[in-house]
Protein backbone atom coordinates (compact mmCIF):
# COMPACT_ATOMS: atom_id res chain seq x y z
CA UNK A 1 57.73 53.66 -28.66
CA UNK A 2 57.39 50.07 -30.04
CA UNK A 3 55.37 49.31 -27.38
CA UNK A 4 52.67 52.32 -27.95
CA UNK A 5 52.53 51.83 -31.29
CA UNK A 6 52.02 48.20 -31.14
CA UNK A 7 49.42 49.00 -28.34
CA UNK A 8 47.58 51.62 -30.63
CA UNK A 9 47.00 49.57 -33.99
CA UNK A 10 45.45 46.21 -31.95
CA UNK A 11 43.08 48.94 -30.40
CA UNK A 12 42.33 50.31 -33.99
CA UNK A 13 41.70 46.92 -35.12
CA UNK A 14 39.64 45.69 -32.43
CA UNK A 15 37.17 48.47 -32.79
CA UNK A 16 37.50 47.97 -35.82
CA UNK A 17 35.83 44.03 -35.60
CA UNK A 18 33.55 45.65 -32.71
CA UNK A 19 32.06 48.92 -34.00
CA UNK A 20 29.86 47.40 -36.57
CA UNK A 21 26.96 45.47 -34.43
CA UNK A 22 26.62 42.38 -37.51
CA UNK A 23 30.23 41.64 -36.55
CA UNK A 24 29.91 41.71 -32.77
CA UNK A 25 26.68 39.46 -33.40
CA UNK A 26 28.56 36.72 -36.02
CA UNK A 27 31.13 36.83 -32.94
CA UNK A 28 29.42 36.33 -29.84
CA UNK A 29 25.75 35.38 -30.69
CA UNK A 30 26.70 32.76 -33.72
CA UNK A 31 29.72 30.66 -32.15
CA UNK A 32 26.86 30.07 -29.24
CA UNK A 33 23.99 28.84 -31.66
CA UNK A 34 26.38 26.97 -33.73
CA UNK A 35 27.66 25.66 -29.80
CA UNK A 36 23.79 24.17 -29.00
CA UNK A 37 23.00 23.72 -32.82
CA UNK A 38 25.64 21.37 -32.89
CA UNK A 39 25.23 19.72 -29.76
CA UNK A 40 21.55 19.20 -30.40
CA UNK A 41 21.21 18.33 -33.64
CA UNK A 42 24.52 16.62 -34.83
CA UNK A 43 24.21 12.76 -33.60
CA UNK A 44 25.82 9.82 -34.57
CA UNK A 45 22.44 7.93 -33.33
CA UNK A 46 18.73 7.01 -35.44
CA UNK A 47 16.02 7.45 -33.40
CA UNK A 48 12.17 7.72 -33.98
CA UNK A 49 12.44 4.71 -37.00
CA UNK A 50 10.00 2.53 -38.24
CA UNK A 51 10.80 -0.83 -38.82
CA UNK A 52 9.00 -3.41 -41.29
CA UNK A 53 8.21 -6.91 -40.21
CA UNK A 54 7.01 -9.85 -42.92
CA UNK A 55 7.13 -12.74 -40.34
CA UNK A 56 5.39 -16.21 -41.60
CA UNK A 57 6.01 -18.12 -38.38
CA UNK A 58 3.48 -18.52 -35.62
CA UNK A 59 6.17 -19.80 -32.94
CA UNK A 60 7.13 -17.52 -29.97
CA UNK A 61 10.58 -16.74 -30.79
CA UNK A 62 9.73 -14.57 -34.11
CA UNK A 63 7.55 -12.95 -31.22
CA UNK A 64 10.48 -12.18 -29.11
CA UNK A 65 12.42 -10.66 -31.63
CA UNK A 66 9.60 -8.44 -32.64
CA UNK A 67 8.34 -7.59 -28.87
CA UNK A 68 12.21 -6.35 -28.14
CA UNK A 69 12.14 -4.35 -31.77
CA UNK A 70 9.37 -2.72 -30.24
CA UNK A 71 10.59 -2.09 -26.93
CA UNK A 72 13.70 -0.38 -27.96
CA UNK A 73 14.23 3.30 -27.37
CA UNK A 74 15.12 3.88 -31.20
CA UNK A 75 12.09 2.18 -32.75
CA UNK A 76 9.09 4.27 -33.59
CA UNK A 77 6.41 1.57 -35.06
CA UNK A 78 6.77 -1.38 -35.79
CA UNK A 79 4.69 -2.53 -39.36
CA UNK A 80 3.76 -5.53 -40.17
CA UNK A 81 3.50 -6.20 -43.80
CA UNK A 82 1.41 -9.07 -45.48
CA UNK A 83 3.97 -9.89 -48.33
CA UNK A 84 6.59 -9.47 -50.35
CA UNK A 85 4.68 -7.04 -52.07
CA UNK A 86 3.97 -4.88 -49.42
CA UNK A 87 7.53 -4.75 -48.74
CA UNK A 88 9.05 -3.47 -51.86
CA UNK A 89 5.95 -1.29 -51.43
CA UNK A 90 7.60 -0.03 -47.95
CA UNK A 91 11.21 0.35 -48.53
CA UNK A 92 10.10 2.20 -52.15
CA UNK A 93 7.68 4.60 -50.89
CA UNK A 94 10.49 5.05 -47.72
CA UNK A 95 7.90 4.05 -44.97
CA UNK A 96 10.52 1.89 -43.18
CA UNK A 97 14.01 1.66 -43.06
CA UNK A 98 14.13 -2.13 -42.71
CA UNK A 99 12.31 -4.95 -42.93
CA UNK A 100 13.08 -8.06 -40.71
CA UNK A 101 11.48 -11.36 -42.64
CA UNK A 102 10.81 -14.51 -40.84
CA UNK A 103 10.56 -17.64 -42.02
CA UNK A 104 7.72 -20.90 -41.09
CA UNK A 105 10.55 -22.82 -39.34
CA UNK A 106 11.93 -19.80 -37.40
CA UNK A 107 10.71 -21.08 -34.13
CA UNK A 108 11.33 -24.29 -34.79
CA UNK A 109 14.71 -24.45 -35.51
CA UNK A 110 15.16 -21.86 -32.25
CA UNK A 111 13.61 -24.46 -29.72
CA UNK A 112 15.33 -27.63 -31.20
CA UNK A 113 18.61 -25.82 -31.10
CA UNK A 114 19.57 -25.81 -34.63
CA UNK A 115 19.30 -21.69 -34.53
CA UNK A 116 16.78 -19.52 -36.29
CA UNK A 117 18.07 -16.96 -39.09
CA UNK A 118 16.56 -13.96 -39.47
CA UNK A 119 16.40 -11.93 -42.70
CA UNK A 120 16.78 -8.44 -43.19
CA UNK A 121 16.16 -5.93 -45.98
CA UNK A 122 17.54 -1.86 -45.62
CA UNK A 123 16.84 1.09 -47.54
CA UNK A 124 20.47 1.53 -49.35
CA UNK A 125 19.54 4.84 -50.19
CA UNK A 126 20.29 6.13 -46.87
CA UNK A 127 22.83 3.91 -46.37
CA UNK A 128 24.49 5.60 -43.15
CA UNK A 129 21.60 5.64 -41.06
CA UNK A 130 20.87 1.73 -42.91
CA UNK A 131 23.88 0.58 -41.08
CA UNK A 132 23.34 2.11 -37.91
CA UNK A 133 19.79 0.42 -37.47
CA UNK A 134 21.57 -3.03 -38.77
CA UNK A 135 23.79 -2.44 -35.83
CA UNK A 136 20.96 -1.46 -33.56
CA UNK A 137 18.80 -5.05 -34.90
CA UNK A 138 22.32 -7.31 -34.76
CA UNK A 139 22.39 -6.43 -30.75
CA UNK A 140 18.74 -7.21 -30.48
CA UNK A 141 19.06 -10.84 -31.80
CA UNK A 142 22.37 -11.02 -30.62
CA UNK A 143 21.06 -10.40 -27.27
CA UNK A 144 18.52 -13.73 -27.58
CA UNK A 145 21.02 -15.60 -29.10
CA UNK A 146 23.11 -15.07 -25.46
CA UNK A 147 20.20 -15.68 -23.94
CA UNK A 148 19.88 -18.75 -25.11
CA UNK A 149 23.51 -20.07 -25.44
CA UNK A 150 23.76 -20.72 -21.11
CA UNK A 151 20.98 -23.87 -22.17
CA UNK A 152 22.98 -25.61 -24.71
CA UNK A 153 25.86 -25.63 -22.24
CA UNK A 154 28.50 -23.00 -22.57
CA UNK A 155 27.71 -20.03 -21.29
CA UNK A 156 31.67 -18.50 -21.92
CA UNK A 157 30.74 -19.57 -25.86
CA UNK A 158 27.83 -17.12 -25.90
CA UNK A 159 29.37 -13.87 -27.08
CA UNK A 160 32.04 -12.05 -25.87
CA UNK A 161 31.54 -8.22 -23.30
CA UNK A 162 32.99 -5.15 -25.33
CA UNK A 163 34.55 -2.14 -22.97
CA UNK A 164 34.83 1.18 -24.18
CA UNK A 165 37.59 3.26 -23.03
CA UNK A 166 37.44 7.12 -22.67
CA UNK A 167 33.28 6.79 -23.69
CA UNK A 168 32.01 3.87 -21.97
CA UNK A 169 28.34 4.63 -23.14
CA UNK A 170 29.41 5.87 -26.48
CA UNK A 171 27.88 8.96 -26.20
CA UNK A 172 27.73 10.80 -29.48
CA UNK A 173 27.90 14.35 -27.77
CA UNK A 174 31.49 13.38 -25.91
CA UNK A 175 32.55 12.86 -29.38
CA UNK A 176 30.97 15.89 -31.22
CA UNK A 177 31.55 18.61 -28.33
CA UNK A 178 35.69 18.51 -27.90
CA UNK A 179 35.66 18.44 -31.36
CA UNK A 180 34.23 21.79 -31.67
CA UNK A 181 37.12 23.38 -29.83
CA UNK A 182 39.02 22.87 -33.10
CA UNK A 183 36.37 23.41 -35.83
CA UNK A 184 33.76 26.68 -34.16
CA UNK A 185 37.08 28.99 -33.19
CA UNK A 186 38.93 28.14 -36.50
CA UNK A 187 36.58 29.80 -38.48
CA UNK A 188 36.10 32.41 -36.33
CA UNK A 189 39.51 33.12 -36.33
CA UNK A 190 39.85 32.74 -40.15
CA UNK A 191 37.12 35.03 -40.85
CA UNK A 192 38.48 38.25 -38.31
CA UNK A 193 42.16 37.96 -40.04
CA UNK A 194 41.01 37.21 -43.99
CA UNK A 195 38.93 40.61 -43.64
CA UNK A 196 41.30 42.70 -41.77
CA UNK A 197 43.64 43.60 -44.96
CA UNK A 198 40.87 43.39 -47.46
CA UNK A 199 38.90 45.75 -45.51
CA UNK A 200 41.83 48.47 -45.72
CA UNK A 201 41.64 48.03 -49.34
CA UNK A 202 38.02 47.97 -49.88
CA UNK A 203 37.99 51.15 -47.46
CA UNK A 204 41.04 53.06 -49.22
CA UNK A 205 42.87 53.30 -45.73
CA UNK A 206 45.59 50.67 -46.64
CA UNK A 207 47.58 53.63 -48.30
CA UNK A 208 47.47 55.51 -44.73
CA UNK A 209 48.73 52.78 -42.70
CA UNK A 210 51.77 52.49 -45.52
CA UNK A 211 52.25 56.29 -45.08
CA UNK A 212 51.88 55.91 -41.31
CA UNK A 213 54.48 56.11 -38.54
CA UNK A 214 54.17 52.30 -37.83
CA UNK A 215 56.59 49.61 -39.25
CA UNK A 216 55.61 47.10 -41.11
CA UNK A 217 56.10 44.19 -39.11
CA UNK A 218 54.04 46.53 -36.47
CA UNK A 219 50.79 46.52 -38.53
CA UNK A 220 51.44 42.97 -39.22
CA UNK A 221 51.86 42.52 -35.79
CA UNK A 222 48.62 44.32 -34.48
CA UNK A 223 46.01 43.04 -37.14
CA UNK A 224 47.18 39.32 -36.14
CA UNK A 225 46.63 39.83 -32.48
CA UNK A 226 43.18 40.44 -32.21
CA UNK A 227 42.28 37.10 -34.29
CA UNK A 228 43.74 35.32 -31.46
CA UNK A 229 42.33 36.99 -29.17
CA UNK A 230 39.09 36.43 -30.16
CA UNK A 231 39.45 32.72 -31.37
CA UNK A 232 40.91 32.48 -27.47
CA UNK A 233 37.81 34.08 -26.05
CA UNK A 234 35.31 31.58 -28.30
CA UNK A 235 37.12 28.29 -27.54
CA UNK A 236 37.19 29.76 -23.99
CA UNK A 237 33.58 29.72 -23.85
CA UNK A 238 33.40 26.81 -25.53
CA UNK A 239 35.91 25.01 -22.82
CA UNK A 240 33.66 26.37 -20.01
CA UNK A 241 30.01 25.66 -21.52
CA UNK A 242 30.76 21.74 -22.92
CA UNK A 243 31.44 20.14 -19.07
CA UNK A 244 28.56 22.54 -17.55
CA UNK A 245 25.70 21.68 -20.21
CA UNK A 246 26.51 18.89 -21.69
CA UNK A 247 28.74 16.81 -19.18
CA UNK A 248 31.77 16.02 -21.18
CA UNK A 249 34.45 15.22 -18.67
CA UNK A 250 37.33 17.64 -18.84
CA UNK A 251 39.97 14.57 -16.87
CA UNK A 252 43.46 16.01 -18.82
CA UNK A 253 45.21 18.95 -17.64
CA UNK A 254 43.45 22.34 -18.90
CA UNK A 255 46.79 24.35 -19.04
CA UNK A 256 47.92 22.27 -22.00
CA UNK A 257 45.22 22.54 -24.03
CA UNK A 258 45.88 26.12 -23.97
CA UNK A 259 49.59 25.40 -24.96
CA UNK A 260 48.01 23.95 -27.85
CA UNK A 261 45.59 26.39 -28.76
CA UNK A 262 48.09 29.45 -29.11
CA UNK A 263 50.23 27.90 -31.57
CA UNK A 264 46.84 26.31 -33.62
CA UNK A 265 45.75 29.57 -33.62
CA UNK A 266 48.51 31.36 -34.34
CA UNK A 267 48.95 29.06 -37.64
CA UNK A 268 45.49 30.16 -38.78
CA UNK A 269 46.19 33.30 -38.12
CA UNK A 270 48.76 33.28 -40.59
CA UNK A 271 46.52 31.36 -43.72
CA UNK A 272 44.19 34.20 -42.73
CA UNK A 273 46.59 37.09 -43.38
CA UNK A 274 47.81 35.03 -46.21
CA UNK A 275 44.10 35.15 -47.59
CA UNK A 276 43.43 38.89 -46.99
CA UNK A 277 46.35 39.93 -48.38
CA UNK A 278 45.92 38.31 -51.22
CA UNK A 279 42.03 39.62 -51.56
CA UNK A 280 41.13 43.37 -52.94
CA UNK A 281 38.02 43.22 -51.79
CA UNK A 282 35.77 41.62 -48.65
CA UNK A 283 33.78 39.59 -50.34
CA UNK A 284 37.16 37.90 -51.77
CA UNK A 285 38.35 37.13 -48.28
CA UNK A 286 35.30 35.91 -47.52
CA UNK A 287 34.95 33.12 -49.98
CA UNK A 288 38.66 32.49 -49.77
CA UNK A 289 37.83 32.25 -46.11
CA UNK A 290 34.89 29.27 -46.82
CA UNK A 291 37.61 27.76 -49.84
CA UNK A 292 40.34 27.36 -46.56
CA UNK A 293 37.98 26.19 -44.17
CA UNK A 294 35.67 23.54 -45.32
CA UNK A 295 39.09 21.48 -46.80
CA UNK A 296 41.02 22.37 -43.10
CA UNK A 297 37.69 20.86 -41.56
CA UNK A 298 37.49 17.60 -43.61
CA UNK A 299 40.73 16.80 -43.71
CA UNK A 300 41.18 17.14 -40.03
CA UNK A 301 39.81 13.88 -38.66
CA UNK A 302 36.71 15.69 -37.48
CA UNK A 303 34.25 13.83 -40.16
CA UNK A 304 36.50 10.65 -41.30
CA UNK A 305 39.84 9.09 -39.84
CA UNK A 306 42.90 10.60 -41.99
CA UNK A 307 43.86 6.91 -41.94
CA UNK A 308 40.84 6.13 -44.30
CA UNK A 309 42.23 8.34 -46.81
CA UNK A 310 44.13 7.51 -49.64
CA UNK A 311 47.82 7.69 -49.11
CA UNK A 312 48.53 11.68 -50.78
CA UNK A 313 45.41 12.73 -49.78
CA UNK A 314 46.70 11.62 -45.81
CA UNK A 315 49.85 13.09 -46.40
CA UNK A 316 48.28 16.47 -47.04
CA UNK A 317 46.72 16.29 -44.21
CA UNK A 318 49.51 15.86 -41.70
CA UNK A 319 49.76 19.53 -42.79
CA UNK A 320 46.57 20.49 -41.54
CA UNK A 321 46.47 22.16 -38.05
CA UNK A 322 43.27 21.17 -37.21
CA UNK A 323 44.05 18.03 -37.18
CA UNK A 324 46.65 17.93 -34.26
CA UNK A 325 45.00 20.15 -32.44
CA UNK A 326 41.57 17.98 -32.60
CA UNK A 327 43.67 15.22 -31.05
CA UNK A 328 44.45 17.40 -28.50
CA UNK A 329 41.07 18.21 -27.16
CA UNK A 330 39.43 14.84 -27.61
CA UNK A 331 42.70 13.91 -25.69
CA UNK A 332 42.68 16.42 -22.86
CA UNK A 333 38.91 15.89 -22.19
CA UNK A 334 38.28 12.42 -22.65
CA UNK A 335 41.78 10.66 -22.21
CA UNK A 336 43.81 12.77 -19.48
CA UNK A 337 46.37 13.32 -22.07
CA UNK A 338 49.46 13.66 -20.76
CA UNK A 339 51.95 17.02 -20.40
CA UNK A 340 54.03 15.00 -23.21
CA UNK A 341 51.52 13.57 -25.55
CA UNK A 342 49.95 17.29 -25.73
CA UNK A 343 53.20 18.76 -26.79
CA UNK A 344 54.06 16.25 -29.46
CA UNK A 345 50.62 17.42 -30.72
CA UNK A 346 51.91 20.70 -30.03
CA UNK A 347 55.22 21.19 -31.96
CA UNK A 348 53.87 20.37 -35.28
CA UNK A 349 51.67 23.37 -34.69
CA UNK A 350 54.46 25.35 -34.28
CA UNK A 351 55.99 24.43 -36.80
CA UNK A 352 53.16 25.01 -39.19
CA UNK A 353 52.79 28.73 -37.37
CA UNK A 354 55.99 29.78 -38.20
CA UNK A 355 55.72 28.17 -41.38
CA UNK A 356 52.27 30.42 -42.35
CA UNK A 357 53.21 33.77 -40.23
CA UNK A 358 56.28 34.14 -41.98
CA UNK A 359 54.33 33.46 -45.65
CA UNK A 360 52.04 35.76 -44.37
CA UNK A 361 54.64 38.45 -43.58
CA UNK A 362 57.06 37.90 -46.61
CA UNK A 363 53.94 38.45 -49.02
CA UNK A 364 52.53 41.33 -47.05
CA UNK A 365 55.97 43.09 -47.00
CA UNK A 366 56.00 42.83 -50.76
CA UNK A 367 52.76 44.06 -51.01
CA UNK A 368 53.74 47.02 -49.22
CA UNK A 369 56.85 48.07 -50.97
C-alpha cells in the first residue's frame, strides 16, 4: 500500500498548490513574464547615449572621430560643448555620459604621423554603464588608428583580431537566457516546498497528517515531489521557449541537462523543506524563502565570477547548487558540453541533495515526534 499512499498525498499536495487561482497564476503566468522581462530588459549593452564633444581643432581627423561617434548604433546625440564650462555643466546636470576633448594639434599630429590623443571625461557616478561606453569609444578610435597603421608600413603592427568562442557576437541574451534555467525554476521551486509545511501549520491540518495512516518518510516523500515537478515543468518551458524566441543555440546534448536538473532540484527541494519546517506560519516561509534565494543567486556566478570573490566568501560558494548547475546550462547550450563535463557538474549536486534531503528529513522527523 506504499505505493497508494505515496500516490494519494502528491495528489493532496498538488491540488493543494493548484486550487487557489493566485498560486496557479505566480506558477504559470509569472515564470513567463519574468522569461520576456528578463530577456528584454536585462542587457549587458548602453544604447540610446549622448555623448559630449569639446573639440578645439579644425583638422579632419577630430572630424572622423566625431562623424563615426555619430554613426554608431549606441550613440543618441552627439553635443558639442563650447568649453570647459559647459562640460562640467554636462556631466553635472547628467546630460552626457562622456565627453571626448580635442586638442588644436589633434590633426596635426594625426597627418604627420606622430599620433593624435584624444581625451575623455565619464560620469563616475554610473560607473558600469561609464565603462561600457569607454569600451564602445576605445573601438571607435581604435578602429582609425588601424586604419591608419597599413600607411606607416606595418600593417601586422596595427592591432591584433579577437575571436570569441561559444558567442562570437557577444550577444548579451546568449548569456542572460541559459542562465535563467538555474535562477527562474529555483525560486519557483523554493517557494512551492518552503510553504507546503507552513501551510499545514498555519491551516491546523499538520496534526491530521501526524495522526494519519501515512509514515513519515511518506509525507516527506509526497510534499517534496510536487516541487520538482513543477520546477521540471518551468525550466521545461524555459528549455523550449529560449532557442524558439530568442535563438540561443541549444549545440550540447539535452538529456544531460536534465541529469543535472533532477539532482539541482532535488537539493532545493531539501533547503525548502528545511525552511518550512522550520516556519509556523506562511509568511515565515516566505521571507525565509527571499533570505535563501537572493544569497543562492549571487553567489552562483550568475551576477559576478565566484573567482572575483574573496577567498571564504568563494569557498561558500562551492556549496551553492546554483552554481554548478549554471555551468551546466551555459555549457550544454553554448559549449556542447560533454556527457563527462556535465556529470562532474553533476555529482556535486548530488552530493549537496543528499546532504539537504536528509537535513530536511532528520529535522522534520523530530518535529513530528
Amino acid at each position: 500500500m506504499t505505493g497508494a499512499r505515496l500516490l494519494a498525498i502528491c495528489v493532496k499536495e498538488f491540488w493543494a498548490i493548484l486550487r487557489d487561482k493566485r498560486i496557479r497564476a505566480t506558477l504559470l503566468a509569472m515564470p513567463i513574464l519574468q522569461f520576456f522581462i528578463f530577456g528584454l530588459a536585462t542587457t549587458l549593452e548602453v544604447k540610446n547615449i549622448d555623448i559630449g564633444v569639446l573639440n578645439r581643432d579644425v583638422g579632419a581627423w577630430s572630424q572622423e572621430v566625431i562623424q563615426r561617434v555619430q554613426g554608431s548604433p549606441n550613440v543618441a546625440r552627439v553635443i558639442m560643448l563650447p568649453d570647459g564650462a559647459a562640460v562640467r555643466r554636462a556631466i553635472d546636470h547628467q546630460q552626457v555620459i562622456a565627453v571626448l576633448r580635442f586638442e588644436p594639434d589633434f590633426s596635426a599630429n594625426v597627418a604627420s604621423g606622430r599620433g593624435g590623443t584624444v581625451g575623455a571625461i565619464f560620469d563616475g557616478r554610473r560607473s558600469n554603464a561609464a565603462q561600457i561606453v569607454a569600451g564602445y569609444l576605445d573601438q571607435i578610435v581604435t578602429g582609425i588608428g588601424m586604419h591608419l597603421a597599413p600607411t606607416a608600413g606595418d600593417a601586422a603592427a596595427a592591432g591584433s583580431v579577437a575571436v570569441n568562442w561559444f558567442n562570437p557576437n557577444l550577444d548579451y541574451v546568449w548569456f542572460t537566457m541559459p542562465a535563467l534555467i538555474a535562477i527562474i525554476p529555483a525560486i519557483t521551486t523554493l517557494s512551492v516546498v518552503a510553504q507546503s509545511v507552513a501551510r499545514e501549520k498555519e491551516l491546523g491540518t499538520f496534526d491530521q497528517l501526524m495522526v494519519s495512516p501515512l509514515r513519515v518518510h511518506e509525507i516527506l516523500i509526497g510534499k517534496m515531489v510536487p516541487p520538482v515537478l513543477v520546477g521540471l515543468f518551468v525550466a521545461s518551458i524555459y528549455i523550449a521557449l529560449i532557442p524558439l524566441v530568442f535563438h540561443v543555440p541549444l549545440t550540447g546534448p539535452l538529456q544531460m541537462l536534465y541529469v543535472a536538473l533532477v539532482p539541482y532540484l532535488m537539493a532545493l527541494t531539501g533547503i525548502g523543506m528545511l525552511i518550512s519546517v522550520l516556519s509556523t506560519t506562511q509568511q515565515q516561509a516566505f521571507l525565509g524563502m527571499f533570505l535563501v534565494a537572493v544569497p543562492t543567486i549571487l553567489l552562483s556566478g550568475y551576477a559576478s565570477p565566484i573567482d572575483n570573490m574573496p577567498d571564504w566568501l568563494a569557498f561558500i560558494a562551492r556549496a551553492d547548487p546554483a552554481g554548478y548547475f549554471l555551468t551546466v546550462s551555459e555549457g550544454v547550450f553554448l559549449k556542447a558540453m560533454t556527457a563527462g563535463d556535465v556529470l562532474a557538474n553533476a555529482w556535486p549536486l548530488a552530493v549537496i541533495a543528499t546532504v539537504t534531503l536528509t537535513a530536511a528529513s532528520l529535522l522534520f522527523r523530530s518535529r513530528m515526534t
